[in-house]
N, C-alpha and C. Protein backbone atom coordinates (compact mmCIF):
# COMPACT_ATOMS: atom_id res chain seq x y z
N UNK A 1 30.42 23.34 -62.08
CA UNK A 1 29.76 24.46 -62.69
C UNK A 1 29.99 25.71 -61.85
N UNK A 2 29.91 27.19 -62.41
CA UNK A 2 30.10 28.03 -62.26
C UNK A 2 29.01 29.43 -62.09
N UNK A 3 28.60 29.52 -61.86
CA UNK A 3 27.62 30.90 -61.93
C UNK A 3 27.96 32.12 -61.47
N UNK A 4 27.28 32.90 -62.43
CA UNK A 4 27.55 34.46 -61.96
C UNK A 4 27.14 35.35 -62.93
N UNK A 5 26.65 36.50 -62.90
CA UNK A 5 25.39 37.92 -63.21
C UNK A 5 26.80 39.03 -63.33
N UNK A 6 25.90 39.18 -65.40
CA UNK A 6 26.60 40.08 -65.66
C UNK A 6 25.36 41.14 -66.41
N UNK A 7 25.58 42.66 -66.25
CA UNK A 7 24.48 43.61 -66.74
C UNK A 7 24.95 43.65 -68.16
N UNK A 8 23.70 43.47 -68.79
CA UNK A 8 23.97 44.08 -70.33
C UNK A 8 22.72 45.21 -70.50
N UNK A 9 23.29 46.06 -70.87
CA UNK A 9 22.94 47.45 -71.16
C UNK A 9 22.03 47.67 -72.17
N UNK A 10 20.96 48.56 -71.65
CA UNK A 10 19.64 48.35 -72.24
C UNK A 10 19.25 50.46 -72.66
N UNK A 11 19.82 51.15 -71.67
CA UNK A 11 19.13 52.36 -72.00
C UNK A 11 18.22 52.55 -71.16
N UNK A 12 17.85 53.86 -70.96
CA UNK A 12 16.62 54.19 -70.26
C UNK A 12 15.25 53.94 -71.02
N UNK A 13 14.44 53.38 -70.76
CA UNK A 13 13.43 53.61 -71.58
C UNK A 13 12.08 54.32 -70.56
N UNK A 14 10.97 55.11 -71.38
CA UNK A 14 10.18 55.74 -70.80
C UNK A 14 8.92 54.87 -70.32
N UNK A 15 8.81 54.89 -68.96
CA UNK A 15 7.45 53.75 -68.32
C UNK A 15 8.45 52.90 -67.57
N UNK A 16 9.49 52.01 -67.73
CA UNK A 16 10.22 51.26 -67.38
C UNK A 16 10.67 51.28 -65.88
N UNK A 17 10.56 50.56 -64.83
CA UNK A 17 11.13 50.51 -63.91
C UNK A 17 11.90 49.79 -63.29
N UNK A 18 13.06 49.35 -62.38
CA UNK A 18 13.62 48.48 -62.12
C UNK A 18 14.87 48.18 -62.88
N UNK A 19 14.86 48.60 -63.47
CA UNK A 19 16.12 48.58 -64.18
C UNK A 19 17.76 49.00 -63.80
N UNK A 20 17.44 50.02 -63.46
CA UNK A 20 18.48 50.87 -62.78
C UNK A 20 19.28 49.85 -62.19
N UNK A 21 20.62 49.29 -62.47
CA UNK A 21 21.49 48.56 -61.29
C UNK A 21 22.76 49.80 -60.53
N UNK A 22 22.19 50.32 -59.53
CA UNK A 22 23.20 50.63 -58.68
C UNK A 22 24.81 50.74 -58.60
N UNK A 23 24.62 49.37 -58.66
CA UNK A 23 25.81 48.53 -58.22
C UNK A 23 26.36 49.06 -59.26
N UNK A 24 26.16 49.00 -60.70
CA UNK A 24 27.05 49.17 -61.72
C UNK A 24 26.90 51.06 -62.41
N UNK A 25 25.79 51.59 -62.12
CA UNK A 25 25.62 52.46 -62.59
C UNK A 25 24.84 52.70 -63.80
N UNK A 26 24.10 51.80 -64.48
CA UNK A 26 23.49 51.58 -65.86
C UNK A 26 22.33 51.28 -65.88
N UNK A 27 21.79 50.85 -66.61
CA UNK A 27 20.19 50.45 -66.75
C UNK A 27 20.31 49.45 -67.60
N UNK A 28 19.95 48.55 -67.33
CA UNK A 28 19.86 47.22 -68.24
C UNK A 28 19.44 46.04 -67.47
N UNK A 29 19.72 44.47 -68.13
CA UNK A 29 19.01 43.60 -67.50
C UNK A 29 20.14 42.70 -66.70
N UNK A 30 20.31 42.32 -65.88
CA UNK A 30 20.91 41.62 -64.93
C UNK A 30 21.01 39.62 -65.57
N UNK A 31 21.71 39.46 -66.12
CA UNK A 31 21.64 38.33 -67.02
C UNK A 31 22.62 37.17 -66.17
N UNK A 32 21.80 36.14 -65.83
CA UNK A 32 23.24 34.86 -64.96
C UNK A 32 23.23 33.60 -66.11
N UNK A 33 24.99 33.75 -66.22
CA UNK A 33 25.64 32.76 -66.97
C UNK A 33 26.32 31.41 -65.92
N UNK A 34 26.25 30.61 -66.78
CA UNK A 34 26.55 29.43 -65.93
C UNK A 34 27.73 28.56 -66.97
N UNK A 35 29.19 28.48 -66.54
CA UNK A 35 30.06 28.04 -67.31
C UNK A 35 30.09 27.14 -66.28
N UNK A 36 31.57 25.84 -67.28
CA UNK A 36 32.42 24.78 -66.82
C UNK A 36 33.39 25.60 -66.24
N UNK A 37 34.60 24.45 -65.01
CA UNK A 37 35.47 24.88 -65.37
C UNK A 37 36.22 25.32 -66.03
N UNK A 38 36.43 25.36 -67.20
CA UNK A 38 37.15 25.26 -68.09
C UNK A 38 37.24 26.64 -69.18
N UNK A 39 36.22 27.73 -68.52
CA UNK A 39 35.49 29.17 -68.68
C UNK A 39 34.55 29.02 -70.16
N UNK A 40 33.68 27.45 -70.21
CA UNK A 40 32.87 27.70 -71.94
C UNK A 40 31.50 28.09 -71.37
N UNK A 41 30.85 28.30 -71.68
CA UNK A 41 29.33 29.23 -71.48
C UNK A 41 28.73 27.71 -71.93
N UNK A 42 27.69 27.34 -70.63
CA UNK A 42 27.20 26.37 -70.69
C UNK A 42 25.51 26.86 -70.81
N UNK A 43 25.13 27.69 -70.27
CA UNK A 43 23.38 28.21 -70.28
C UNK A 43 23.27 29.99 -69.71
N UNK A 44 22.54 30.05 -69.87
CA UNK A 44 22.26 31.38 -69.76
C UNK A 44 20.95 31.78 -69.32
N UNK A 45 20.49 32.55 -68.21
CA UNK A 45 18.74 32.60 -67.88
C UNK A 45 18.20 33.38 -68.71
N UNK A 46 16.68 33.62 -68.32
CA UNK A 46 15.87 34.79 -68.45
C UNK A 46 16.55 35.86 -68.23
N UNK A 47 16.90 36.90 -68.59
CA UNK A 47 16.96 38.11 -68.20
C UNK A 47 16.23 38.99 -66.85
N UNK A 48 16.58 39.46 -66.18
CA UNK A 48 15.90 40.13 -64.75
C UNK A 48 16.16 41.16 -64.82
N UNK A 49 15.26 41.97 -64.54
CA UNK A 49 15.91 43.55 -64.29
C UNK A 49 16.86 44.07 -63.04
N UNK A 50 17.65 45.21 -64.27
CA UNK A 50 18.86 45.40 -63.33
C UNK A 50 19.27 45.46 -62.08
N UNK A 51 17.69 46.20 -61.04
CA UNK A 51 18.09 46.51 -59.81
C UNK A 51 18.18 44.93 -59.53
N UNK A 52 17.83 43.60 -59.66
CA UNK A 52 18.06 42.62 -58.67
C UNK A 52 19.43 42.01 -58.20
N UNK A 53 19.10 41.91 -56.97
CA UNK A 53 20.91 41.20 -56.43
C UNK A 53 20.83 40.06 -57.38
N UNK A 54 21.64 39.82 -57.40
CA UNK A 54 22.33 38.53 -58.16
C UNK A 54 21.88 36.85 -57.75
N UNK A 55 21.64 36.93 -56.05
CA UNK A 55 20.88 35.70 -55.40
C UNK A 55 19.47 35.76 -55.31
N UNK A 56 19.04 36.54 -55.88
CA UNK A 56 17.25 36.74 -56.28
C UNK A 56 17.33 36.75 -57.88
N UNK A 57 18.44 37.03 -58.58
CA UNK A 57 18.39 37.02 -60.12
C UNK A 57 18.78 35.50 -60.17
N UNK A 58 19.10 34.62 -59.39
CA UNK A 58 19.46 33.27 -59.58
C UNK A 58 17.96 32.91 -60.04
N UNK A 59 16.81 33.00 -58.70
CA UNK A 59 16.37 32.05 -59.09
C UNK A 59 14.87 32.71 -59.80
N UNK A 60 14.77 34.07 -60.60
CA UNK A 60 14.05 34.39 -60.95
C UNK A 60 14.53 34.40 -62.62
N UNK A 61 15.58 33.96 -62.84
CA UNK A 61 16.51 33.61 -64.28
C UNK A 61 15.72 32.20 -64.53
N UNK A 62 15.50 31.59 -64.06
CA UNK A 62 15.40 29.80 -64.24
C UNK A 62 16.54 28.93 -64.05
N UNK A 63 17.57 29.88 -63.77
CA UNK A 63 19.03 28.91 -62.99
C UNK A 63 19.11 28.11 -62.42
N UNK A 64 18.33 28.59 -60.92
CA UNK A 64 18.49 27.88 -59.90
C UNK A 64 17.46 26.42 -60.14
N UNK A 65 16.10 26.56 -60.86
CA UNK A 65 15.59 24.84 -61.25
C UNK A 65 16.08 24.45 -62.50
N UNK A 66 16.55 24.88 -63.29
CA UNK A 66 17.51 24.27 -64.31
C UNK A 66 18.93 23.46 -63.63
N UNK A 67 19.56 24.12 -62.79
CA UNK A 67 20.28 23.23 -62.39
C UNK A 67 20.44 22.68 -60.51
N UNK A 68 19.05 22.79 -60.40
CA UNK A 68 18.36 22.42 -58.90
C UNK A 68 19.35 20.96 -58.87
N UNK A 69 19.32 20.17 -59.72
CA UNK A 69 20.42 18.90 -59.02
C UNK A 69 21.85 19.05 -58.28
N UNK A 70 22.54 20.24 -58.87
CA UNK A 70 23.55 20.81 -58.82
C UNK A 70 23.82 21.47 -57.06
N UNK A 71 22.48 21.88 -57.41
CA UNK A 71 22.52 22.56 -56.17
C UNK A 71 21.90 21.92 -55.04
N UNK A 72 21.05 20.66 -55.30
CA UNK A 72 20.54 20.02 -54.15
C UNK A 72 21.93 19.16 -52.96
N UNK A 73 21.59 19.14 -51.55
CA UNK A 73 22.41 18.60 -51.30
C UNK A 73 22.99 17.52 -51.56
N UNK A 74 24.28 17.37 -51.50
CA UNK A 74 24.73 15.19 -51.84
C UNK A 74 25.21 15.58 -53.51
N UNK A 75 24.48 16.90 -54.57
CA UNK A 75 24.87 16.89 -55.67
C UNK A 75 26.83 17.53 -56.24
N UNK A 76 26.68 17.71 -57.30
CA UNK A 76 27.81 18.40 -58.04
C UNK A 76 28.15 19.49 -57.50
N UNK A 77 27.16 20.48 -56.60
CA UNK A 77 27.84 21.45 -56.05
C UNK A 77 27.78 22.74 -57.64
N UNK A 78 27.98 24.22 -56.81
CA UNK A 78 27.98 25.12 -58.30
C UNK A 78 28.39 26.51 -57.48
N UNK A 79 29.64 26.72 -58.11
CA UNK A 79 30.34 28.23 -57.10
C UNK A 79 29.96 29.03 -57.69
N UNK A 80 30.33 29.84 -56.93
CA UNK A 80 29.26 31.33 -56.86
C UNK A 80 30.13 32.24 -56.49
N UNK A 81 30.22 33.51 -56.27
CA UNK A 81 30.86 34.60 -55.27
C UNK A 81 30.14 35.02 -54.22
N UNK A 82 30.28 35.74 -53.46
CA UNK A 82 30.18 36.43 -52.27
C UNK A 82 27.96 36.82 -52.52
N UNK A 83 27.81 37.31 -54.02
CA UNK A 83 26.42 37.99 -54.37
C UNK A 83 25.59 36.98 -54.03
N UNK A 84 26.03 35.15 -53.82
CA UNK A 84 25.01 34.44 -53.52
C UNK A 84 24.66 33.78 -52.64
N UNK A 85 25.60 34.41 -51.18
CA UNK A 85 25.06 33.97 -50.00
C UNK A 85 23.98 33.83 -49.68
N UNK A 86 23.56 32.44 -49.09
CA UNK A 86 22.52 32.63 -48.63
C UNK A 86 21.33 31.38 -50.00
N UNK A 87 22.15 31.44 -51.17
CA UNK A 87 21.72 30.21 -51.69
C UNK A 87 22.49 29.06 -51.66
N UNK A 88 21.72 27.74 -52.54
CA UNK A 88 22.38 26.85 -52.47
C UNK A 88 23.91 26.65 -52.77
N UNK A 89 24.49 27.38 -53.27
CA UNK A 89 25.59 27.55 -54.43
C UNK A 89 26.92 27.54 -53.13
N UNK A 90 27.86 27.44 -53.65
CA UNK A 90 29.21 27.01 -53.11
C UNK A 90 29.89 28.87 -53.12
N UNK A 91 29.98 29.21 -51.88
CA UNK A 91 30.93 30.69 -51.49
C UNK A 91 31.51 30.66 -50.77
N UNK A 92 32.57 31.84 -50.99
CA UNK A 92 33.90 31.85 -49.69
C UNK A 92 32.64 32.72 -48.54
N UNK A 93 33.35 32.55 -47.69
CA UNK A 93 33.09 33.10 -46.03
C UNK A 93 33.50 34.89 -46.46
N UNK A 94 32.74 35.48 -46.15
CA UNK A 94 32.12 36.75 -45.56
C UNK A 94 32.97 37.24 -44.21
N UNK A 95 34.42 37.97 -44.54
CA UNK A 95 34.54 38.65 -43.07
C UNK A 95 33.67 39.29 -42.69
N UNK A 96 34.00 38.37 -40.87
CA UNK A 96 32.86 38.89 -40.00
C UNK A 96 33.31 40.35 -39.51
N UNK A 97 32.46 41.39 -39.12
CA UNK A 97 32.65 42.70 -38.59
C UNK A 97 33.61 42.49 -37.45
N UNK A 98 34.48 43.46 -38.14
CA UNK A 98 35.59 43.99 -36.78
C UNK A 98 36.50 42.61 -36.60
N UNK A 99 36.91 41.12 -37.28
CA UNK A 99 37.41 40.37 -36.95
C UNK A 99 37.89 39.96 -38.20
N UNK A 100 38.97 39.24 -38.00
CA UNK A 100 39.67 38.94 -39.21
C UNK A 100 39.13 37.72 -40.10
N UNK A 101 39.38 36.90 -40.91
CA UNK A 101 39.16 35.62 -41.57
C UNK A 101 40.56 34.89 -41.10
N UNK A 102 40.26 33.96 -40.57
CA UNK A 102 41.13 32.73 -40.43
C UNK A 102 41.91 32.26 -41.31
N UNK A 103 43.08 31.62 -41.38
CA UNK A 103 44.32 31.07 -42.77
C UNK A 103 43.54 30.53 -43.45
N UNK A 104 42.57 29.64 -42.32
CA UNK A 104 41.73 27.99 -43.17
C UNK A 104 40.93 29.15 -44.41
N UNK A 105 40.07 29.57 -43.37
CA UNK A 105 39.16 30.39 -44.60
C UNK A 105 40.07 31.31 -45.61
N UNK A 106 40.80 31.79 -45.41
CA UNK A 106 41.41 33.00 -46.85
C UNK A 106 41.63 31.92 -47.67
N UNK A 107 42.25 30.84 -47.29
CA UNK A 107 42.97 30.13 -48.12
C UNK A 107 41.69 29.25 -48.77
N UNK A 108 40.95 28.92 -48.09
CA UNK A 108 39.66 28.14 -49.24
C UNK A 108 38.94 29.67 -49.98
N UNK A 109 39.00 30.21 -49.58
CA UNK A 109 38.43 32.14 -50.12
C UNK A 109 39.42 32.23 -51.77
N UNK A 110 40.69 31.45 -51.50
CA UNK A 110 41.93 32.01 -52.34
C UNK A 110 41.20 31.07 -53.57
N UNK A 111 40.75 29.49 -52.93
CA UNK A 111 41.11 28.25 -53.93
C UNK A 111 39.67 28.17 -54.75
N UNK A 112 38.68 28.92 -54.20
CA UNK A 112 37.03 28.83 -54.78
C UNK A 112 37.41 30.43 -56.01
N UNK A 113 38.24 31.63 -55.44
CA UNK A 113 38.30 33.03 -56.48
C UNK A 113 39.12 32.28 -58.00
N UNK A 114 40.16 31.49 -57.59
CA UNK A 114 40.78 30.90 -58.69
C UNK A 114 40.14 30.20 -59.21
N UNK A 115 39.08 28.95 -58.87
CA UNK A 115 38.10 28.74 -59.82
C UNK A 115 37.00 29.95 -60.44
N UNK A 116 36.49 30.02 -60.25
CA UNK A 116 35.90 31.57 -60.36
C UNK A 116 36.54 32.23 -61.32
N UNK A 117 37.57 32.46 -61.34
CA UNK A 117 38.07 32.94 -62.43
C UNK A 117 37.57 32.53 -64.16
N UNK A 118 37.29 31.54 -64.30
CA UNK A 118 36.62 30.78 -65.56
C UNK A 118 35.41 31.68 -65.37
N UNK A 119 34.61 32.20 -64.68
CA UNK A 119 33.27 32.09 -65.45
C UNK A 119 33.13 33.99 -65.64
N UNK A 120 34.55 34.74 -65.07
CA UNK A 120 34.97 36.06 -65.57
C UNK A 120 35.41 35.70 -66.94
N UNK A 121 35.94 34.70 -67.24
CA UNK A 121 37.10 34.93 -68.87
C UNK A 121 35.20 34.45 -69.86
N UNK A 122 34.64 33.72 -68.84
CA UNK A 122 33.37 33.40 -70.05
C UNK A 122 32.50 34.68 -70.39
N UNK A 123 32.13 35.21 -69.52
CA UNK A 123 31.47 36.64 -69.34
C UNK A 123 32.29 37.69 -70.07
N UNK A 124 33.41 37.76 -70.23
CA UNK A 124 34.09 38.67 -70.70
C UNK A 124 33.79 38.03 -72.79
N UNK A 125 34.03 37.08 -72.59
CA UNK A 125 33.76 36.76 -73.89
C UNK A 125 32.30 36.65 -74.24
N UNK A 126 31.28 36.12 -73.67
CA UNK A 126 29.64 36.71 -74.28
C UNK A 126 29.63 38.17 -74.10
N UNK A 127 30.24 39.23 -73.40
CA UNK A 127 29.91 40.61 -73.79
C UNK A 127 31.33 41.29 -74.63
N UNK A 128 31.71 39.68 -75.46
CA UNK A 128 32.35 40.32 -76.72
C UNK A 128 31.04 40.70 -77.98
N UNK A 129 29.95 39.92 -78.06
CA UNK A 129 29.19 40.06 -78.55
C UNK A 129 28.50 41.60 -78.86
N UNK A 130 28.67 42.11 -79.69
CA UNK A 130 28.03 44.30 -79.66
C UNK A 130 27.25 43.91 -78.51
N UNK A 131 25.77 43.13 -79.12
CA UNK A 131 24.30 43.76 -78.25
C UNK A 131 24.59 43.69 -76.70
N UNK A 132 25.46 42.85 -76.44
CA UNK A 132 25.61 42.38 -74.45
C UNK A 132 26.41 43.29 -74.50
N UNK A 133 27.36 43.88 -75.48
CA UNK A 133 28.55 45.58 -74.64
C UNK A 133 27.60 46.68 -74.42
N UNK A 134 27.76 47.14 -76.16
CA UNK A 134 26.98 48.69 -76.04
C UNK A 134 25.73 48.57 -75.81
N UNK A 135 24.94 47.34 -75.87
CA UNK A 135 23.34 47.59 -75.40
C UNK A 135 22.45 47.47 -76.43
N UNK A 136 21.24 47.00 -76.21
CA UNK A 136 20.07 46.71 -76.87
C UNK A 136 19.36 47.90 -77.27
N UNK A 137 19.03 48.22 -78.40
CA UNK A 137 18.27 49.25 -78.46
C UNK A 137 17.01 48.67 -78.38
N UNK A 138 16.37 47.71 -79.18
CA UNK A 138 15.34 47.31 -79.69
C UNK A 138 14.00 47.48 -78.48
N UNK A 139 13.13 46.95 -79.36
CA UNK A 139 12.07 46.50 -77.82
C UNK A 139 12.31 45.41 -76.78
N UNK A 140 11.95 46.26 -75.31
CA UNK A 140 12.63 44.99 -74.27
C UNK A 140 12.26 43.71 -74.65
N UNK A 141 10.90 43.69 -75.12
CA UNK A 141 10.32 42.53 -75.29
C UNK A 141 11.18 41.45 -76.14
N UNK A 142 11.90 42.47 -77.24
CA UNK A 142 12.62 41.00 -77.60
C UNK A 142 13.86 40.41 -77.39
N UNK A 143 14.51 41.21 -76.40
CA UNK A 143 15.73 41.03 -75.60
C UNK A 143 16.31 39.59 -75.35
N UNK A 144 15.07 39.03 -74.64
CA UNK A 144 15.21 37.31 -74.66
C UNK A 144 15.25 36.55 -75.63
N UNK A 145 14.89 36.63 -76.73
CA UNK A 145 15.09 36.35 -78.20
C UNK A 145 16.43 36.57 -78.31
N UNK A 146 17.21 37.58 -78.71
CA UNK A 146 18.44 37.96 -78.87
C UNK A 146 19.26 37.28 -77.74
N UNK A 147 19.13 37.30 -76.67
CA UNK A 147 20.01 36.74 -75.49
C UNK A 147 20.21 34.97 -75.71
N UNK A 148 19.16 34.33 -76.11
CA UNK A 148 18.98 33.22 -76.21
C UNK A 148 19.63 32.56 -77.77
N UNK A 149 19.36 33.66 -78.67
CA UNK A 149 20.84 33.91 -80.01
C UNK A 149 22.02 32.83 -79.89
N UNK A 150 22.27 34.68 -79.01
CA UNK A 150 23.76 34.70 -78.50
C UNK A 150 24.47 33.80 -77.95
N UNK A 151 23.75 33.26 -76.84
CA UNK A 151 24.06 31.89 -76.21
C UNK A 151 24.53 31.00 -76.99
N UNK A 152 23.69 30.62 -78.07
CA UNK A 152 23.79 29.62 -78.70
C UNK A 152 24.91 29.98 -79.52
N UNK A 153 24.72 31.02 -80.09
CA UNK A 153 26.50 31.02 -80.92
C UNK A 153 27.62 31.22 -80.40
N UNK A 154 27.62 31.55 -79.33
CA UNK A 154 28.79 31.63 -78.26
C UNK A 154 29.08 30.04 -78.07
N UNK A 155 27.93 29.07 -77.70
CA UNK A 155 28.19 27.56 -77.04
C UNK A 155 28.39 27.18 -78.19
N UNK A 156 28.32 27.71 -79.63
CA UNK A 156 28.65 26.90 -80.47
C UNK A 156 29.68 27.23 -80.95
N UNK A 157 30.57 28.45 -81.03
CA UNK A 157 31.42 28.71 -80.90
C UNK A 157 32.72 28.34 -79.99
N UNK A 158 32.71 28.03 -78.86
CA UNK A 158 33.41 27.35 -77.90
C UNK A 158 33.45 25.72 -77.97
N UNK A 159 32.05 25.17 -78.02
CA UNK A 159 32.13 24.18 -77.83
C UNK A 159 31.98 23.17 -79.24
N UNK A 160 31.22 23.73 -80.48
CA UNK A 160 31.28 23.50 -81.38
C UNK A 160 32.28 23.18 -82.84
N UNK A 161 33.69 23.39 -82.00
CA UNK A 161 34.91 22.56 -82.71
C UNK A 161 35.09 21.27 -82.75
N UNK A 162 35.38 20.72 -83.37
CA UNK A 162 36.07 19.39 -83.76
C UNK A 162 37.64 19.62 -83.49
N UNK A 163 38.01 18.00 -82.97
CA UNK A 163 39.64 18.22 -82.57
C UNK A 163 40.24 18.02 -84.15
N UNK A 164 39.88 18.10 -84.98
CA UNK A 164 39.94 18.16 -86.47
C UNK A 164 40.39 19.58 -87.23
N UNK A 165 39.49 20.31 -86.44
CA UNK A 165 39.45 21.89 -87.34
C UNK A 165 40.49 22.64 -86.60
């Protein structure tokens, strides 16, 4: 398994705080998808607001105890990038200040980004969906409604073929 936080775009709204993600420049909710290898959209959390890092949007999504086996030690293991140091999840090494990364490490850095790659081609395809591109107008409140949709027609879309059709 795969994880990783993509913003879908919400708008400013008036009263609202937290939203704002920095990192990207937008206002919206900070959403973590969890694919196979194989880049199909396997679950999707709660929604978090934008400002959160991505390793506090793990486990305030319901990610991290939805797939707590995954991540317990001795389990399946679940990669991550660089945003989730510091949790359970599988990441390359962090050059250290002023020193280089080692062959061993670039090269496991090289072989964890190429997996990784699947859960960019999955993300790229749930914000084929309008509401996850251009953004939600509606009330926040029903955001999770719609997100939880989407999911489902996306996983049923991917995974919902027959070797028939």
């Amino acid at each position: 398994m795969i994880v990783d936080g993509f913003l879908a775009p919400t708008g400013e709204r008036t009263g609202v705080v937290g939203m704002y993600s920095g990192k990207r420049h937008q206002v919206g909710f900070n959403v973590q998808a969890v694919a196979d290898l194989a880049g199909r959209l396997i679950d999707t959390g709660l929604p978090v607001p934008g400002a959160r890092h991505d390793s506090k949007a793990l486990a305030e999504s319901g990610i991290a105890d939805r797939w707590a086996s995954h991540l317990r030690p001795g389990g399946p293991g679940m990669l991550a990038d660089l945003g989730y140091l510091g949790t359970a999840t599988i990441t390359g090494t962090r050059k250290p200040p002023g020193r280089q990364l080692t062959d061993v490490q670039r090269a496991c850095n090289t072989a964890i980004n190429r997996l990784r790659a699947a859960i960019e081609r999955c993300i790229a395809h749930l914000t084929n969906w309008k509401v996850l591109d251009t953004g939600w107008r509606g009330p926040l409140t029903d955001f999770p409604e719609v997100l939880r949709t989407v999911t489902g027609l996306e996983i049923y879309r991917t995974w919902g073929r027959t070797s028939s059709e």
